[in-house]
Protein backbone atom coordinates (compact mmCIF):
# COMPACT_ATOMS: atom_id res chain seq x y z
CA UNK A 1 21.72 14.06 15.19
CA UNK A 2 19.69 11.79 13.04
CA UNK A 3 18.59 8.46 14.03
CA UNK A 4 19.56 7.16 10.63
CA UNK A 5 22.16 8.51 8.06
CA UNK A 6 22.82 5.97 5.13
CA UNK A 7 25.97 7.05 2.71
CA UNK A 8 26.19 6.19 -0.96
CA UNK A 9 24.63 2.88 0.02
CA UNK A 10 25.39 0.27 -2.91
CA UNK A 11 24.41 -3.35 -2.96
CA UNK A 12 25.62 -5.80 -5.67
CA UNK A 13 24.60 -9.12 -7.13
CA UNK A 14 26.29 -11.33 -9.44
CA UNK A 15 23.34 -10.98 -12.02
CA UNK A 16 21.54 -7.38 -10.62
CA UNK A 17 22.65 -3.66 -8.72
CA UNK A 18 19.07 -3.07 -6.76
CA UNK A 19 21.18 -0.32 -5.10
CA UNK A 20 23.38 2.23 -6.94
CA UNK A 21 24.03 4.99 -4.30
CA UNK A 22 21.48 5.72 -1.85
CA UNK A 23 22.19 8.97 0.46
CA UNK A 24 18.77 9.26 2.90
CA UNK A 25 18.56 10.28 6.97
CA UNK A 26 15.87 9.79 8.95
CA UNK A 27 15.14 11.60 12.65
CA UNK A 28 14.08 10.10 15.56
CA UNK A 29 10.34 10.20 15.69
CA UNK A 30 9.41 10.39 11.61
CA UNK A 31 7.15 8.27 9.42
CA UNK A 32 8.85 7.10 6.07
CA UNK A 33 6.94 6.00 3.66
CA UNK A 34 9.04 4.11 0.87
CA UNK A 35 7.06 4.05 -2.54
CA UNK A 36 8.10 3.47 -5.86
CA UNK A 37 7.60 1.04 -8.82
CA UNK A 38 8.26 -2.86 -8.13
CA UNK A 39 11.88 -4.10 -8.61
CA UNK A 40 13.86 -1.01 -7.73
CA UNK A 41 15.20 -1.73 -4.05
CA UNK A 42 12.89 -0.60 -1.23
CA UNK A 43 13.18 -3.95 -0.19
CA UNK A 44 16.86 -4.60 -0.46
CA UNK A 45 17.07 -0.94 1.30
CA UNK A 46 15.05 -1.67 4.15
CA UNK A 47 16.68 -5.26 4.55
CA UNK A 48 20.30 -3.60 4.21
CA UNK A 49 19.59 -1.03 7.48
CA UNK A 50 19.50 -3.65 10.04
CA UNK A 51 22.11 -6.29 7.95
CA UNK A 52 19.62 -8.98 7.03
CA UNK A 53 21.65 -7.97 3.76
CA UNK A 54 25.27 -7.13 3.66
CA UNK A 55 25.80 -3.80 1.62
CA UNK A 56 28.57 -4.18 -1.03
CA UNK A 57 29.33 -0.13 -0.19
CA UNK A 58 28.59 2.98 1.99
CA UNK A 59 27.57 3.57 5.24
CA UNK A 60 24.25 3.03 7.55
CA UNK A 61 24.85 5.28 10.47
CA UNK A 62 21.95 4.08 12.70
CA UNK A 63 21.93 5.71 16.77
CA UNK A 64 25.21 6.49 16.01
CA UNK A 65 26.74 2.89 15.07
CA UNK A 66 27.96 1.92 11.85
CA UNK A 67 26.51 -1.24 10.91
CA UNK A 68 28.75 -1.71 8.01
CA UNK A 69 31.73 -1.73 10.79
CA UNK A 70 33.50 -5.28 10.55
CA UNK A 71 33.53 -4.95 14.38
CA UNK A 72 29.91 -3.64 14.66
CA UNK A 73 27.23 -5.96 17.34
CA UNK A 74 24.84 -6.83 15.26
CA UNK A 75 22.55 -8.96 17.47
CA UNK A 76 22.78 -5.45 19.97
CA UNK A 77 22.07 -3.07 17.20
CA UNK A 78 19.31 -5.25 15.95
CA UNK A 79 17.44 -4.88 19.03
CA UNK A 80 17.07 -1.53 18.26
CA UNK A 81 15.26 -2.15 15.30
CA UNK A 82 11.62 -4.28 15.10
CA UNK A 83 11.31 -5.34 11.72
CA UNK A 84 8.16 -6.65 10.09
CA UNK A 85 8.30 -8.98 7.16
CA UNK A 86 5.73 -9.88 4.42
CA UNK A 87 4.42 -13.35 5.18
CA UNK A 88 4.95 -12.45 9.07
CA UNK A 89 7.40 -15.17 9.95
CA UNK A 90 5.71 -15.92 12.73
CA UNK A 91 6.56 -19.82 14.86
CA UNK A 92 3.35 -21.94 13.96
CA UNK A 93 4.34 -24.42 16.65
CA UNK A 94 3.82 -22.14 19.36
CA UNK A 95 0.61 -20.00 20.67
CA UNK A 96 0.76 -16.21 20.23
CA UNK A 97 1.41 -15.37 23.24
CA UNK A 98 4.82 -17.71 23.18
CA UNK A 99 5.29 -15.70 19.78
CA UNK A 100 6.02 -12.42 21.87
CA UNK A 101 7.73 -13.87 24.78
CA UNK A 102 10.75 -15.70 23.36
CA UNK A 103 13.10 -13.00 22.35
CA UNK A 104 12.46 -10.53 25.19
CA UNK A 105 13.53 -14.03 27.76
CA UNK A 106 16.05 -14.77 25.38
CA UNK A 107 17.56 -11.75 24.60
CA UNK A 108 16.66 -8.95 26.92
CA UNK A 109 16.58 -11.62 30.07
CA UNK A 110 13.34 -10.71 31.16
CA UNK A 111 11.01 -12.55 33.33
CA UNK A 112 8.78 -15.60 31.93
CA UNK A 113 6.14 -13.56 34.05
CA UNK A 114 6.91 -9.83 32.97
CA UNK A 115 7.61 -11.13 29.40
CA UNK A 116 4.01 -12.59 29.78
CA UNK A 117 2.08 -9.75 30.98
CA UNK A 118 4.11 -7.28 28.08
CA UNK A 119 2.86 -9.68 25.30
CA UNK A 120 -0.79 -9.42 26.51
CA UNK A 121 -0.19 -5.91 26.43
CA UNK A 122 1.30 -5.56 23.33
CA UNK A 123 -1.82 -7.86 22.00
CA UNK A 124 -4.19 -5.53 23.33
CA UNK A 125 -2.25 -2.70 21.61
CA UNK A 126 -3.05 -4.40 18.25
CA UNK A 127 -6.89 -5.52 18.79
CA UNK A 128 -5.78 -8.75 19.71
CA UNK A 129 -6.26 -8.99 23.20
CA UNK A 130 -8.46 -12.35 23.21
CA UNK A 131 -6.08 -14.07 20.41
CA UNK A 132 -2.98 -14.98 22.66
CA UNK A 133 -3.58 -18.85 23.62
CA UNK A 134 -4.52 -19.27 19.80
CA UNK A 135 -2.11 -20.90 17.17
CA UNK A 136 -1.10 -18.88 14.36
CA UNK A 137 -2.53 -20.85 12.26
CA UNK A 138 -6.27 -20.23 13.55
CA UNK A 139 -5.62 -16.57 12.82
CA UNK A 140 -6.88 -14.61 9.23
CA UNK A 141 -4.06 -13.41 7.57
CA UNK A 142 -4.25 -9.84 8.95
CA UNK A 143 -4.73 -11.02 12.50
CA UNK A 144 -1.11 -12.93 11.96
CA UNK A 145 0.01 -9.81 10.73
CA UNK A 146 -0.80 -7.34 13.87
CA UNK A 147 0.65 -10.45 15.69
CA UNK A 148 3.78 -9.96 14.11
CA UNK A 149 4.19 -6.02 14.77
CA UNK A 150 3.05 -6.87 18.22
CA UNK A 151 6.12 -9.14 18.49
CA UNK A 152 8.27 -6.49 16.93
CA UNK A 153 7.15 -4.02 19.55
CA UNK A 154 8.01 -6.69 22.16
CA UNK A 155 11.83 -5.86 21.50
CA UNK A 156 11.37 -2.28 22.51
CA UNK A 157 12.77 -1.19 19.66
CA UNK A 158 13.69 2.87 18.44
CA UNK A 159 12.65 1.48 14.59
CA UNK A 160 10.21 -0.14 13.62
CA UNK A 161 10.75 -1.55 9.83
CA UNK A 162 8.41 -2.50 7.43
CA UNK A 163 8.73 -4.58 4.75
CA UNK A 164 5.54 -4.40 2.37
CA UNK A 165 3.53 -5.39 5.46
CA UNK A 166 0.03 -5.25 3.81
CA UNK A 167 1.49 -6.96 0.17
CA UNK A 168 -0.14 -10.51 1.14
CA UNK A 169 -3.27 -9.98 2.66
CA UNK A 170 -6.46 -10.37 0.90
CA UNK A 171 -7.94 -6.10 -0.11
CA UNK A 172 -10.59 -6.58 3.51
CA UNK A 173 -7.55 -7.02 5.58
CA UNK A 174 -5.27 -4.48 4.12
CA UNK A 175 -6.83 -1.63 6.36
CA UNK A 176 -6.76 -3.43 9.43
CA UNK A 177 -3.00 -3.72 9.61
CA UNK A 178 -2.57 -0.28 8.32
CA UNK A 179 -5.00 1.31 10.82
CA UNK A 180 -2.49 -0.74 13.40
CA UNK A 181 0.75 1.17 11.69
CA UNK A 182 -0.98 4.31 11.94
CA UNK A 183 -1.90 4.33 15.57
CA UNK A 184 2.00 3.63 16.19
CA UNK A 185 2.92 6.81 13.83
CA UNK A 186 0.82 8.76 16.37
CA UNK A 187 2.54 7.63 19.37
CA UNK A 188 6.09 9.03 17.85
CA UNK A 189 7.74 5.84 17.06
CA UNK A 190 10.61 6.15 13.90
CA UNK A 191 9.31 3.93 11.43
CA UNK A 192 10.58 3.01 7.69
CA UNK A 193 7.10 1.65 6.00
CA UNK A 194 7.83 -0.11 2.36
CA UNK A 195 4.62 0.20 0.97
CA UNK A 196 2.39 0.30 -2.08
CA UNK A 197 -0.64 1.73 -0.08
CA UNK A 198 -0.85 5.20 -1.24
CA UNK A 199 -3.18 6.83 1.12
CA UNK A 200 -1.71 5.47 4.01
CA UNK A 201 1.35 6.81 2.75
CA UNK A 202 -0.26 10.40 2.35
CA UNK A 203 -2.17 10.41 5.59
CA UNK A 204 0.49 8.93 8.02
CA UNK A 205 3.75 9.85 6.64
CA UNK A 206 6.19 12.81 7.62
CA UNK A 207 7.90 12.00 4.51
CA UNK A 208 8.01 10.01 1.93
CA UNK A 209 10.66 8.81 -0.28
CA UNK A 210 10.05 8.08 -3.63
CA UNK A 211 12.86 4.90 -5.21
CA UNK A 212 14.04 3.94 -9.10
CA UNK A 213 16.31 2.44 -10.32
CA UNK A 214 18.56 1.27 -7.31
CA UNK A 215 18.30 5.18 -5.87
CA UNK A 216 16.73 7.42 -3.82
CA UNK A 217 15.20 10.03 -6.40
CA UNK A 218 12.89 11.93 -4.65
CA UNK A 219 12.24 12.76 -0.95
CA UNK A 220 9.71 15.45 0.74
CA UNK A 221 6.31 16.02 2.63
CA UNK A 222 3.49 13.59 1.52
CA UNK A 223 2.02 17.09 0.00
CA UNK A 224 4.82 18.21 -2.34
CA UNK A 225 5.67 14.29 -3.34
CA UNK A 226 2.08 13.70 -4.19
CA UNK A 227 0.88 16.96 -5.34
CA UNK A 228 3.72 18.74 -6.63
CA UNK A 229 6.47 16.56 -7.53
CA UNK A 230 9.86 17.20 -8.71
CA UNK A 231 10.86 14.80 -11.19
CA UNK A 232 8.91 13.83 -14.31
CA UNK A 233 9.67 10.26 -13.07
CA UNK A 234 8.08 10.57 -9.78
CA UNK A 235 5.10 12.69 -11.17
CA UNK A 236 4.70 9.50 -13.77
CA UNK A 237 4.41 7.25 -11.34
CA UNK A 238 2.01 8.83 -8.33
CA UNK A 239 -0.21 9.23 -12.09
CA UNK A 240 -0.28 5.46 -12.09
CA UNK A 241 -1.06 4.39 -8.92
CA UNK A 242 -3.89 7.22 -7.80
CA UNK A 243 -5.78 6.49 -10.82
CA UNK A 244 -7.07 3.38 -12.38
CA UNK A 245 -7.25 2.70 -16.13
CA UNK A 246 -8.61 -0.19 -17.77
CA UNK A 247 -9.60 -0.63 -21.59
CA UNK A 248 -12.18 -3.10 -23.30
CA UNK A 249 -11.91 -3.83 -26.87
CA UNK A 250 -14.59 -6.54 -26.71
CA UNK A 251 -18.20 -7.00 -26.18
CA UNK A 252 -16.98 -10.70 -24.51
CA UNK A 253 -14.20 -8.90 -22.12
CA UNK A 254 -12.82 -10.22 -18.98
CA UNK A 255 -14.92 -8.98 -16.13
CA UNK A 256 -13.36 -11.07 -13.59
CA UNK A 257 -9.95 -9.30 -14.38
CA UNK A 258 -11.21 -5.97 -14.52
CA UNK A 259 -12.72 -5.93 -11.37
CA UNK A 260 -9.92 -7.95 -9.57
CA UNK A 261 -7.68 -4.93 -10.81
CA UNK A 262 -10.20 -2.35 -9.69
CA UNK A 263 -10.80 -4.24 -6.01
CA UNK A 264 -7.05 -4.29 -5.99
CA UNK A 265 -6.26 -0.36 -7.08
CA UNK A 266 -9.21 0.33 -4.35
CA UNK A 267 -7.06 -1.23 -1.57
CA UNK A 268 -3.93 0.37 -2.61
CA UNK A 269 -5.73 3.77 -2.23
CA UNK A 270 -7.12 2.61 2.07
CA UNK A 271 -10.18 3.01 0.53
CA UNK A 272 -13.27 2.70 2.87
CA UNK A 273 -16.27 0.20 1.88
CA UNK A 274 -18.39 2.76 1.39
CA UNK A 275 -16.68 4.17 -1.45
CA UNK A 276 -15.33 1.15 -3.16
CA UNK A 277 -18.43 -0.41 -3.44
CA UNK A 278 -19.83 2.58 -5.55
CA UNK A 279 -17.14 2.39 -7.90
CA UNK A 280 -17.82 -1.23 -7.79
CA UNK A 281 -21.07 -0.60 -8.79
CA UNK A 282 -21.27 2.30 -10.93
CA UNK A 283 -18.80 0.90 -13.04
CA UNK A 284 -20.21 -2.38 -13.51
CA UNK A 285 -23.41 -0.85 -14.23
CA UNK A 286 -22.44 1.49 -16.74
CA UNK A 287 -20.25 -1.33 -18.22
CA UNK A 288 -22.50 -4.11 -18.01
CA UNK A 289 -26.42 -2.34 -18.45
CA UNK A 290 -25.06 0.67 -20.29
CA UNK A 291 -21.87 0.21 -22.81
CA UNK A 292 -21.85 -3.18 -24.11
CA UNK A 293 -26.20 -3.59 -24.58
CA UNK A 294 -25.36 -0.56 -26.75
CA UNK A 295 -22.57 -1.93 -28.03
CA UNK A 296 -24.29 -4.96 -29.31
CA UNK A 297 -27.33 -3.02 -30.33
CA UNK A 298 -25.19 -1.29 -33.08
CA UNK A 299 -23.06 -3.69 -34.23
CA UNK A 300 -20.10 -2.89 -32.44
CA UNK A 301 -17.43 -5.63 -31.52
CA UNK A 302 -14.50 -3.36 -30.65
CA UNK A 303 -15.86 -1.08 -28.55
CA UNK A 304 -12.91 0.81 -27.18
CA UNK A 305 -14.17 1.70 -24.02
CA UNK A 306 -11.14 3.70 -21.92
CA UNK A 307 -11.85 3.95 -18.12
CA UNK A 308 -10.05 6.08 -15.61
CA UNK A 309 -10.67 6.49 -12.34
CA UNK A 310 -9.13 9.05 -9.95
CA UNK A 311 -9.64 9.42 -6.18
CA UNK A 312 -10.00 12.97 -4.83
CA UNK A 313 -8.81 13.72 -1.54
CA UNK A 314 -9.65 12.27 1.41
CA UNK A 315 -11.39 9.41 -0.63
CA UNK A 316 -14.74 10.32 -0.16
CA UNK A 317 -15.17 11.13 -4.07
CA UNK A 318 -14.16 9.75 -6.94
CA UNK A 319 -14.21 10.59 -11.05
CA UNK A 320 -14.73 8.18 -13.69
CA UNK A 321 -13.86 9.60 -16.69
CA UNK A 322 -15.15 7.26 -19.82
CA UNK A 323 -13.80 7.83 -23.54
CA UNK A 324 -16.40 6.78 -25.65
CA UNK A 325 -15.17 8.09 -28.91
CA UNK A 326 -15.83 4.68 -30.64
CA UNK A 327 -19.50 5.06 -30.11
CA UNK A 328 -19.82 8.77 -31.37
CA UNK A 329 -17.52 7.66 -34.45
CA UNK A 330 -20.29 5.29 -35.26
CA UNK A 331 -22.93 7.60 -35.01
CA UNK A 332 -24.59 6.76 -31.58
CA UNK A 333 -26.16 10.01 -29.70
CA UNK A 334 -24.14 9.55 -26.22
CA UNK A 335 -26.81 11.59 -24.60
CA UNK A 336 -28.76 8.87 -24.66
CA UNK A 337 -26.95 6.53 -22.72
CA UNK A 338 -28.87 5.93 -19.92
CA UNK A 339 -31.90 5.21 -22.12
CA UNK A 340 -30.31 1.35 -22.03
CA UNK A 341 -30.59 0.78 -18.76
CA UNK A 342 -33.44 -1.05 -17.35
CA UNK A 343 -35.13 0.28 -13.56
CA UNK A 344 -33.01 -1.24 -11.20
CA UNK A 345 -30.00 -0.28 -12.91
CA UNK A 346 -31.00 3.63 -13.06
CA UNK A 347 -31.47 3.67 -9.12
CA UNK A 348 -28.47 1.96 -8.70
CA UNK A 349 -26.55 4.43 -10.48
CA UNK A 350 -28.55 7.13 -9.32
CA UNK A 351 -27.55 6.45 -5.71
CA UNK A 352 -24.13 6.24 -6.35
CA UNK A 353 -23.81 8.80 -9.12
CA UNK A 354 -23.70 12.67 -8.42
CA UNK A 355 -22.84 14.53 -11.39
CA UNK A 356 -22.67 13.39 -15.16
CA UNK A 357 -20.70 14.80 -17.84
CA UNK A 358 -21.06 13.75 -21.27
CA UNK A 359 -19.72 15.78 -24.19
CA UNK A 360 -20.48 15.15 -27.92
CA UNK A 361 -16.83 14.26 -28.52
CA UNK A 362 -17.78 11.02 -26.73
CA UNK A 363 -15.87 11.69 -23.07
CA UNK A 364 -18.13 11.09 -20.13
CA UNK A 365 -17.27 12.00 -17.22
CA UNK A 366 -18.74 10.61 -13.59
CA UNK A 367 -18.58 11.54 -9.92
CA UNK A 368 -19.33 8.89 -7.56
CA UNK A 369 -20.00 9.77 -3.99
C-alpha cells in the first residue's frame, strides 16, 4: 500500500485555485522531487499533506489515515511527518541543542537526558556536531538550515517534507543543505522535496513530479522527466531552467545583473566551484575583453549579443553558445575574435576553454571544462 495517496486534491481561495485536482501516491522509501514554474502550488501541496492548510476537496490518504477526516488526530499524524520550512522557523531564544529537544519531551515524553543525547546525534548527522550550545542566531544561514532538518528528524518521522529548503540561502550554501537531503535519500527515508534545484532533483530523486497550473501534469523517473518528457509544457520548462540565456543590447549593459542571474542559474543546477567559476570567467572574458572592445571598435551600440548556456551531464561541461549575427551583419570577420583580447585574457580563456566553434553566420559556440 502506498505511504501517500492524495485524491482530486483541490484547494480554494477567495481571490486564487493553487490546486485544481491533484491525484499523486507516493511509497514508502521514495525521493519526490516537486519542480515546476513559481506560483502553481508545490507549496500549497506540500503544506496541504500534513494540514498546515485545510484542502477545500479530496483526499490525502497518508499511512493509511485520512487527514481530511473531521475526526482525524492531527497532532498524532503530524508526528509522522518532519517538515522543513523556508526561513527554518527555528526558536532564537533557545540554543540548538534546546531546538531538538522540546518536541520529542513534549510530545513523544522522552527523557530530558535521552532527548539530549538524540539531538547531539542528530547534529552530528548534519555536520553540526560542535554547533549545539550555539544560538541560532550565531549560525550562517545554511548551518540554521541543517539545524532545522536535524530537528525534523528528532520527531522520528516516516516523511520528511520539504518546503523550498535551499530558496533563502545565499548560491555557497545551497549545496551544503542539499548534500544533507541527499545523504537522507540514501538511508531510505520517504521524502517530498519542493525544489528549484535541478540537479539535485536529477541525481537524488526516484521521481519527480513536474506541477502547473494548480495540477499534477507530469510524473516519472528523473531520466524520462528530464530527458524525454511528455508534455510540451514540461519539455518547455526543464528548457528554461537547464540552460541560461541572457541578451545585451548595449555596449553600457548591466554586468552586475547578468552575473547575479548566471551565479544564481549556477546554483540551481548544484553546480560545483570548479565549474561555475569557468563559466564565470569565460563569459566575462569573452563579454568584457572580447564582444564589447569590438563592439566599440566598429561603431556598434546595439550589439545583440544572445548567450546560452547549457550544462551537460553530470556538470562537469558546459556549452556556451553565442549569436553574434549583429557583428557579421556589420561586416566584422568573427574569426578574428580573439585577436581583441589582450595576454592575460587569452590564458584565461585558454584554461577554461576546450573547444571553439565559430561559423560565418555569426554563432559561436564554446565548451568550458
Amino acid at each position: 500500500m502506498s505511504i501517500i495517496e492524495v485524491k482530486h486534491l483541490r484547494k480554494e481561495y477567495p481571490d486564487a485555485t493553487p490546486l485544481k485536482d491533484v491525484n499523486a501516491t507516493v511509497e514508502e522509501g521514495e525521493v519526490i522531487s516537486i519542480i515546476g514554474p513559481s506560483g502553481t502550488g508545490k507549496s500549497t501541496f506540500i503544506r496541504c499533506l500534513n494540514r498546515l492548510e485545510t484542502p477545500t476537496s479530496g483526499q490525502i490518504i497518508v499511512d493509511g489515515v485520512d487527514m481530511c477526516d473531521p475526526d482525524v488526530d492531527l497532532p498524532k499524524m503530524r508526528q509522522k511527518m518532519g517538515m522543513v520550512f523556508q526561513n527554518y522557523a527555528l526558536f532564537d531564544h533557545k540554543p540548538v541543542v534546546e531546538n531538538l529537544m522540546m518536541a520529542p519531551m513534549d510530545l513523544l515524553g522522552m527523557s530530558r537526558k535521552d532527548a539530549y543525547d538524540q539531538a547531539m546525534d542528530l547534529l552530528k548527522l548534519v555536520g553540526l556536531g560542535d554547533k549545539g550550545f550555539r544560538w541560532p542566531h550565531e549560525l550562517s544561514g545554511g548551518q540554521r538550515q541543517r539545524v532545522a532538518i536535524a530537528r525534523a528528524l528528532a520527531m522520528k518521522p516516516k516523511i520528511l517534507l520539504f518546503d523550498e529548503p535551499t530558496s533563502a540561502l545565499d548560491p555557497q550554501m545551497v549545496s551544503e543543505v542539499l548534500s544533507v537531503i541527499t545523504r537522507l535519500a540514501e538511508q531510505g527515508l520517504t521524502m517530498l522535496v519542493v525544489t528549484h534545484e535541478m540537479r539535485f532533483a536529477r541525481d537524488a530523486s526516484s521521481r519527480v513530479f513536474y506541477m502547473d497550473r494548480g495540477e499534477l501534469w507530469e510524473s516519472g523517473t528523473p531520466e524520462q522527466i528530464f530527458e524525454n518528457p511528455r508534455r510540451k509544457e514540461t519539455r518547455e520548462f526543464i528548457f528554461r531552467v537547464r540552460n541560461w540565456n541572457w541578451e545585451i543590447n548595449s555596449v553600457d549593459y548591466d554586468y552586475a545583473a547578468m552575473f547575479s542571474s548566471l551565479q544564481e542559474f549556477c546554483a540551481r543546477q548544484f553546480l560545483g566551484h570548479r565549474v561555475t567559476l569557468k563559466c564565470q570567467l569565460a563569459i566575462e572574458e569573452i563579454t568584457s575583453s572580447l564582444l564589447m572592445p569590438m563592439a566599440q571598435e566598429h561603431g556598434i551600440t546595439n550589439p545583440r549579443v544572445l548567450y546560452e548556456l547549457s550544462i551537460g551531464e553530470g556538470g562537469d561541461v558546459a556549452d556556451l553558445f553565442i549569436d553574434l549575427k549583429a557583428f557579421a551583419d556589420s561586416g566584422i570577420d568573427i574569426d578574428k575574435i580573439f585577436a581583441f583580447a589582450d595576454e592575460v585574457s587569452n590564458k584565461i580563456l585558454k584554461n577554461v576553454i576546450v573547444q571553439t566553434e565559430i561559423n560565418h553566420s555569426g554563432l559561436a559556440h564554446f565548451v568550458i571544462g
